[in-house]
C-alpha atoms as a PDB file:
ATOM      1  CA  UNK A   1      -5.804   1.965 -16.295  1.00  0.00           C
ATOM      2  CA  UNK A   2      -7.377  -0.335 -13.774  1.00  0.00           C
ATOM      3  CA  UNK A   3      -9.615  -3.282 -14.745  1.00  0.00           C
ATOM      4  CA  UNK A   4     -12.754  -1.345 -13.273  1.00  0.00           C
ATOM      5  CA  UNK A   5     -15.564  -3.325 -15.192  1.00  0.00           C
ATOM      6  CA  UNK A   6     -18.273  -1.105 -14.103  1.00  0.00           C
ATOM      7  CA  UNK A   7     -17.013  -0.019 -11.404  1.00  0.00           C
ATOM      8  CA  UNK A   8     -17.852   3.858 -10.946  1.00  0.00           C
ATOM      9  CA  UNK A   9     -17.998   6.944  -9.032  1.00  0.00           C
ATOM     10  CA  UNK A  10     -15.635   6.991  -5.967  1.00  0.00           C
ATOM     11  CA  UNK A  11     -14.668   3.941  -6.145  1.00  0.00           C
ATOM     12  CA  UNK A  12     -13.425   3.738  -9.151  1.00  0.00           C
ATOM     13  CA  UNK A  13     -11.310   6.654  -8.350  1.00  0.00           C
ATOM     14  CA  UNK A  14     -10.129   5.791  -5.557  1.00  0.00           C
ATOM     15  CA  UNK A  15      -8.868   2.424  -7.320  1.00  0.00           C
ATOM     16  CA  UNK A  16      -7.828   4.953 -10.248  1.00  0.00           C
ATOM     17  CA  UNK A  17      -5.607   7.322  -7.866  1.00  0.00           C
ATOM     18  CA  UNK A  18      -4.296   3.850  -5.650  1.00  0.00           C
ATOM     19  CA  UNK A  19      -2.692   2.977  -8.350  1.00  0.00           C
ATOM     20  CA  UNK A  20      -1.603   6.279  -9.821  1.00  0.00           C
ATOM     21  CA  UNK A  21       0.186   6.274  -6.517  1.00  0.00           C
ATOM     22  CA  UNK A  22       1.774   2.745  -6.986  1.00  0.00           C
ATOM     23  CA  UNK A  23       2.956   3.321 -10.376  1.00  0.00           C
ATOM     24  CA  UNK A  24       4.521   6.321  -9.109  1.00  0.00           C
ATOM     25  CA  UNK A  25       6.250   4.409  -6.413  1.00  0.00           C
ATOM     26  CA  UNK A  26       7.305   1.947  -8.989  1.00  0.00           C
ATOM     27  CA  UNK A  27       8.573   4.388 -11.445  1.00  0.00           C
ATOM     28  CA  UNK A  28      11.287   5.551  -8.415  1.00  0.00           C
ATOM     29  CA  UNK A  29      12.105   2.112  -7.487  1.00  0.00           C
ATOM     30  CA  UNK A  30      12.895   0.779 -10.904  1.00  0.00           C
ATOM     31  CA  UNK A  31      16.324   1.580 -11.419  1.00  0.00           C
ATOM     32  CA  UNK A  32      17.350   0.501  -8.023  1.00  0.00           C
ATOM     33  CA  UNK A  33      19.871  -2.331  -7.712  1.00  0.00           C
ATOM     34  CA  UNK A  34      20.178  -4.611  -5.371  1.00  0.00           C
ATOM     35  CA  UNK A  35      22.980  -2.699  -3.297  1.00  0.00           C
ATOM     36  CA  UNK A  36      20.572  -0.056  -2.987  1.00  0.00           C
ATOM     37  CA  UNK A  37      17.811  -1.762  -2.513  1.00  0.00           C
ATOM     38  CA  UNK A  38      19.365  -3.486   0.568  1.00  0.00           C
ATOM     39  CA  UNK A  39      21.552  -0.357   2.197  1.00  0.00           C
ATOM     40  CA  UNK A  40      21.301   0.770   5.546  1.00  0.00           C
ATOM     41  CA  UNK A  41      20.033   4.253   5.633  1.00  0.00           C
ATOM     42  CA  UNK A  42      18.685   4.566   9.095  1.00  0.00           C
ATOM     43  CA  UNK A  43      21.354   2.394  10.937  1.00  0.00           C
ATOM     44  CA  UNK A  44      19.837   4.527  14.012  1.00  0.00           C
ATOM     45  CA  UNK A  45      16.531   4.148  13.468  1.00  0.00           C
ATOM     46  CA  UNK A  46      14.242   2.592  16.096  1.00  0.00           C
ATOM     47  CA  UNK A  47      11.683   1.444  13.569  1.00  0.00           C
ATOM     48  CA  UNK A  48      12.681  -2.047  11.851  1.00  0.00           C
ATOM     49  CA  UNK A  49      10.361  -0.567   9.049  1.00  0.00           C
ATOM     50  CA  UNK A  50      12.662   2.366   8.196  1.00  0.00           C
ATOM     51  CA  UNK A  51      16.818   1.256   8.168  1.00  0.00           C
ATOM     52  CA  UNK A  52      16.663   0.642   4.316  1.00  0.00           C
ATOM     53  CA  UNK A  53      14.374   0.908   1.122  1.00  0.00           C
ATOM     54  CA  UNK A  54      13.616  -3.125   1.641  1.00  0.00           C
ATOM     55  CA  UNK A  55      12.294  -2.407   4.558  1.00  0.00           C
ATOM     56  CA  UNK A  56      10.226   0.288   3.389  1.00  0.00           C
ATOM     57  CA  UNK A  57       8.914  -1.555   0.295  1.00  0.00           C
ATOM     58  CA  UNK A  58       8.368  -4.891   2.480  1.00  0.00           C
ATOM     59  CA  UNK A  59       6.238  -2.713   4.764  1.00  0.00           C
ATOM     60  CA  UNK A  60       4.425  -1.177   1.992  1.00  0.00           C
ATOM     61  CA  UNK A  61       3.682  -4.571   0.354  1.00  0.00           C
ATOM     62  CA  UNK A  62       2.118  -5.209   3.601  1.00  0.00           C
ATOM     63  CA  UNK A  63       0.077  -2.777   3.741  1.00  0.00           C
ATOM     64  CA  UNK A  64      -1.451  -3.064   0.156  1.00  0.00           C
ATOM     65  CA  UNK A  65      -3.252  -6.110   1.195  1.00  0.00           C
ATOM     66  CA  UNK A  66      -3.754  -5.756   4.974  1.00  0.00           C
ATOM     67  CA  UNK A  67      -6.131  -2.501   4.090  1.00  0.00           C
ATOM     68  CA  UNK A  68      -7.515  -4.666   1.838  1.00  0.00           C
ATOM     69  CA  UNK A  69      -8.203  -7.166   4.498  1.00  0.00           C
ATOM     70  CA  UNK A  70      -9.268  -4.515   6.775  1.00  0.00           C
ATOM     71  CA  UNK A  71     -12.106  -4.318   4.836  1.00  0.00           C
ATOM     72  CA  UNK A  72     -12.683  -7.789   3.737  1.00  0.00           C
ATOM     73  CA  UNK A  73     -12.794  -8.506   7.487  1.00  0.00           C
ATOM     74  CA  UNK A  74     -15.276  -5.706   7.877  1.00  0.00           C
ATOM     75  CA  UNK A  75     -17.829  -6.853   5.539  1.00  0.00           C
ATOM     76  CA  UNK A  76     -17.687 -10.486   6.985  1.00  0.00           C
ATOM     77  CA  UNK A  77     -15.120 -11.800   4.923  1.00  0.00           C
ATOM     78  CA  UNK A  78     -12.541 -13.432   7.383  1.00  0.00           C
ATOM     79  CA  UNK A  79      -9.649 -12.844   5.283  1.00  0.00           C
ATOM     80  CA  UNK A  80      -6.128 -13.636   7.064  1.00  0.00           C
ATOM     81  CA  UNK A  81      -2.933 -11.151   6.271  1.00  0.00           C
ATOM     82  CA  UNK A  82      -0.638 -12.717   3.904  1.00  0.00           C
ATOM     83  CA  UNK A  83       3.066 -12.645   5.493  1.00  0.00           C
ATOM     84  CA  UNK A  84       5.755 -10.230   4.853  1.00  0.00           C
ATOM     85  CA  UNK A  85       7.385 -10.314   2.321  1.00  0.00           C
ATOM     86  CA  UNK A  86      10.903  -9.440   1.849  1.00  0.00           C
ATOM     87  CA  UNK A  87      13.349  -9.574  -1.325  1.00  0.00           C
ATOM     88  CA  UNK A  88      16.532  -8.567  -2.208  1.00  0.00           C
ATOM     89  CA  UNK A  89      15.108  -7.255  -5.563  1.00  0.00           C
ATOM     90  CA  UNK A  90      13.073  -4.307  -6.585  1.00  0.00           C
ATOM     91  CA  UNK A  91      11.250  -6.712  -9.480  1.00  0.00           C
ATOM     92  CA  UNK A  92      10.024  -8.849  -6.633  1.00  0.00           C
ATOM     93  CA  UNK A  93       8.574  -6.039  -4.870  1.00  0.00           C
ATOM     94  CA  UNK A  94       7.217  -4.341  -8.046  1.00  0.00           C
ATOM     95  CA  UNK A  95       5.307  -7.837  -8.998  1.00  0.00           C
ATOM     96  CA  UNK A  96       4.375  -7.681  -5.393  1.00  0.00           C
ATOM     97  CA  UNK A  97       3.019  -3.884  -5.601  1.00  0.00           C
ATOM     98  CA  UNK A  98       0.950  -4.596  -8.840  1.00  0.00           C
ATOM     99  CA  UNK A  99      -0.541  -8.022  -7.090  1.00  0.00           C
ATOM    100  CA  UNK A 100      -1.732  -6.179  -4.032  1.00  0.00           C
ATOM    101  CA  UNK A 101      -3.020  -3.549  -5.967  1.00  0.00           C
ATOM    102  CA  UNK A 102      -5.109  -6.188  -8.247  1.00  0.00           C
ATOM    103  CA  UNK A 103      -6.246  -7.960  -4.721  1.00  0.00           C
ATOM    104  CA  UNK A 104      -7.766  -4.882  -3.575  1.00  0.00           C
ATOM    105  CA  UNK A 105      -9.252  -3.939  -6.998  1.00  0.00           C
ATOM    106  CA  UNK A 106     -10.730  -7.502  -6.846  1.00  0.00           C
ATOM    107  CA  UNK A 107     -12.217  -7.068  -3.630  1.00  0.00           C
ATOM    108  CA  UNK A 108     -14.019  -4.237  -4.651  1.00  0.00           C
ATOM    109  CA  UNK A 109     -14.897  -6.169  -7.839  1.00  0.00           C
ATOM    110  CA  UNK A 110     -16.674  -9.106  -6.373  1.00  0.00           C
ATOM    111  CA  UNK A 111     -18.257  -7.101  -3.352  1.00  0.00           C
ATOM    112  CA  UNK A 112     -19.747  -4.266  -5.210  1.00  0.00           C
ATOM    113  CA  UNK A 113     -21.960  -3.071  -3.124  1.00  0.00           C
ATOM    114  CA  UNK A 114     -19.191  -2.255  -0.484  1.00  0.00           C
ATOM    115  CA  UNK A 115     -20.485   1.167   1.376  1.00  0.00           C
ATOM    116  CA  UNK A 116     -18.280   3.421   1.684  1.00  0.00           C
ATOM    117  CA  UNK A 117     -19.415   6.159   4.367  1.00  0.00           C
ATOM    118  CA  UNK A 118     -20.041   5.048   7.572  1.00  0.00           C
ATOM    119  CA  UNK A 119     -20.858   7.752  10.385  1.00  0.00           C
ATOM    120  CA  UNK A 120     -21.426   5.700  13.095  1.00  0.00           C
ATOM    121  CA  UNK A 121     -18.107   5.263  14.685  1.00  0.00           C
ATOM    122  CA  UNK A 122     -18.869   1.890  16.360  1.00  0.00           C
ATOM    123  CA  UNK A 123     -19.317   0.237  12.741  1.00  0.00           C
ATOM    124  CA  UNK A 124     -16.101   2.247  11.602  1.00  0.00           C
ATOM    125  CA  UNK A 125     -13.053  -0.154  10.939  1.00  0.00           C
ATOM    126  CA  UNK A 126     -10.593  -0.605  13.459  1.00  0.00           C
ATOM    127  CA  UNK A 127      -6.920  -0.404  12.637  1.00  0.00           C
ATOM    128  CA  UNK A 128      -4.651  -2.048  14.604  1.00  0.00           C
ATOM    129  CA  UNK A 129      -2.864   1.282  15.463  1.00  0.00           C
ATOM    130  CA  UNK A 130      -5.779   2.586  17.031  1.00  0.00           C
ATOM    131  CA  UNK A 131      -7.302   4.369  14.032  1.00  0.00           C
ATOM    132  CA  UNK A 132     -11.339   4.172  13.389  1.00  0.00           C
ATOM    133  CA  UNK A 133     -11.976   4.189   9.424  1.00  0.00           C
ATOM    134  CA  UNK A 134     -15.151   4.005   6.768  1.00  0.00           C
ATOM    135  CA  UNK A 135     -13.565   2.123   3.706  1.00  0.00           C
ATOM    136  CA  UNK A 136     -13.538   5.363   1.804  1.00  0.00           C
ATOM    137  CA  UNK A 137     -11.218   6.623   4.172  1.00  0.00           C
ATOM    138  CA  UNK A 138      -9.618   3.705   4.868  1.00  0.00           C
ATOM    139  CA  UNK A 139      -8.876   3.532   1.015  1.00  0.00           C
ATOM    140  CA  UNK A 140      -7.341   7.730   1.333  1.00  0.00           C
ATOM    141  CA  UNK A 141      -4.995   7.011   3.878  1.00  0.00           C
ATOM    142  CA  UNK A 142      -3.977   3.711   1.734  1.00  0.00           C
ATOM    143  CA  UNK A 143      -3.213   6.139  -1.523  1.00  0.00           C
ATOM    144  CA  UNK A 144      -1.604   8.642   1.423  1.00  0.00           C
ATOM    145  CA  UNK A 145       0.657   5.567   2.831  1.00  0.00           C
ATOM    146  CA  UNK A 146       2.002   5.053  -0.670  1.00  0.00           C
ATOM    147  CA  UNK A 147       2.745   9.000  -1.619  1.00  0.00           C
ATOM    148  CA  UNK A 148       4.442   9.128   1.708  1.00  0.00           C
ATOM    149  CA  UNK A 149       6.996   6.412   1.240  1.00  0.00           C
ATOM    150  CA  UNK A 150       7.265   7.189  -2.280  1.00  0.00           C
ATOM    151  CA  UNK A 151       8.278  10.600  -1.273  1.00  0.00           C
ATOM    152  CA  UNK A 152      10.617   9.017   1.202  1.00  0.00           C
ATOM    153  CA  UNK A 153      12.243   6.430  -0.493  1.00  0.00           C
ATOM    154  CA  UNK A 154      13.000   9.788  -3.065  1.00  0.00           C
ATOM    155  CA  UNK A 155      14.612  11.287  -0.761  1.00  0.00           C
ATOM    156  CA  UNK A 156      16.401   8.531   0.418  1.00  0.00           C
ATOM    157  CA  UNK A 157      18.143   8.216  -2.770  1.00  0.00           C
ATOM    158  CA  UNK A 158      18.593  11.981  -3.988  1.00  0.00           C
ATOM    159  CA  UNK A 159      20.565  11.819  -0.188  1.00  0.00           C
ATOM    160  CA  UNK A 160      22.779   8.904  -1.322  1.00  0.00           C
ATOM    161  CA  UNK A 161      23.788  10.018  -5.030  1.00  0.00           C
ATOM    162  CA  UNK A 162      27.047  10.742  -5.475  1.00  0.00           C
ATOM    163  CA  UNK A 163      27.999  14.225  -5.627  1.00  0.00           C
END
């Protein structure tokens, strides 16, 4: 259960089904070791972000906080992106996972009057892949990132147990 203090409505469920989606994520990491964690996959792949599950989880911990800082930014904030992270262990990334989450939750926390619709595209957030957002859907496509990868990174192992 998040630490919602008062927090309500939508955003408390989107911060309720963000993390559903992280502890889901974490549940299929957990028993990875390190050999696992750190396997090619993808040798092919074109996409840095993709050869392995640390990839994967690197570029999902980096995306937990730079939505967050997508909308810090937007609200006048001036937050910088943390680096990437990467780690040869899934607790690293798990710790990592449960911090971003609590950054976002906190930024939601201390700026509670955060709107979350906005129909007028030229106040929308910009992503840096050329998407326009409102922080509500920003906060979707976040919980959507995380299913995604989850769903991947499944896959990814189901494909590599031995037969």
């Amino acid at each position: 259960m998040i630490n919602s203090n008062n927090l309500t409505g939508a955003i408390a469920a989107l911060l309720e089904e963000y993390k559903k989606a992280i502890d889901e994520l974490i549940a299929i990491i957990s028993p990875l070791n390190p050999a696992q964690l750190t396997a090619i996959v993808n040798p092919d792949a074109l996409d840095e972000d993709v050869r392995s599950i640390q990839n994967i989880l690197s570029h999902v911990v980096a995306s937990t906080y730079s939505y967050t800082v997508y909308i810090e930014n937007w609200i006048g904030l001036h937050t910088v992106r943390p680096n990437r992270y990467v780690f040869d262990n899934v607790k690293d990334y798990i710790e990592k996972l449960n911090s971003g989450f609590s950054y976002c939750e906190n930024c939601f926390l201390q700026n509670r009057d955060i709107p979350l619709e906005e129909f007028d595209n030229n106040k929308k957030i910009n992503t840096r892949w050329g998407q326009q957002y409102d922080v509500e859907q920003l906060m979707e496509h976040a919980i959507v990132h995380i299913l995604r990868h989850r769903r991947q990174i499944q896959n990814i192992i189901k494909r590599n147990q031995p037969a």
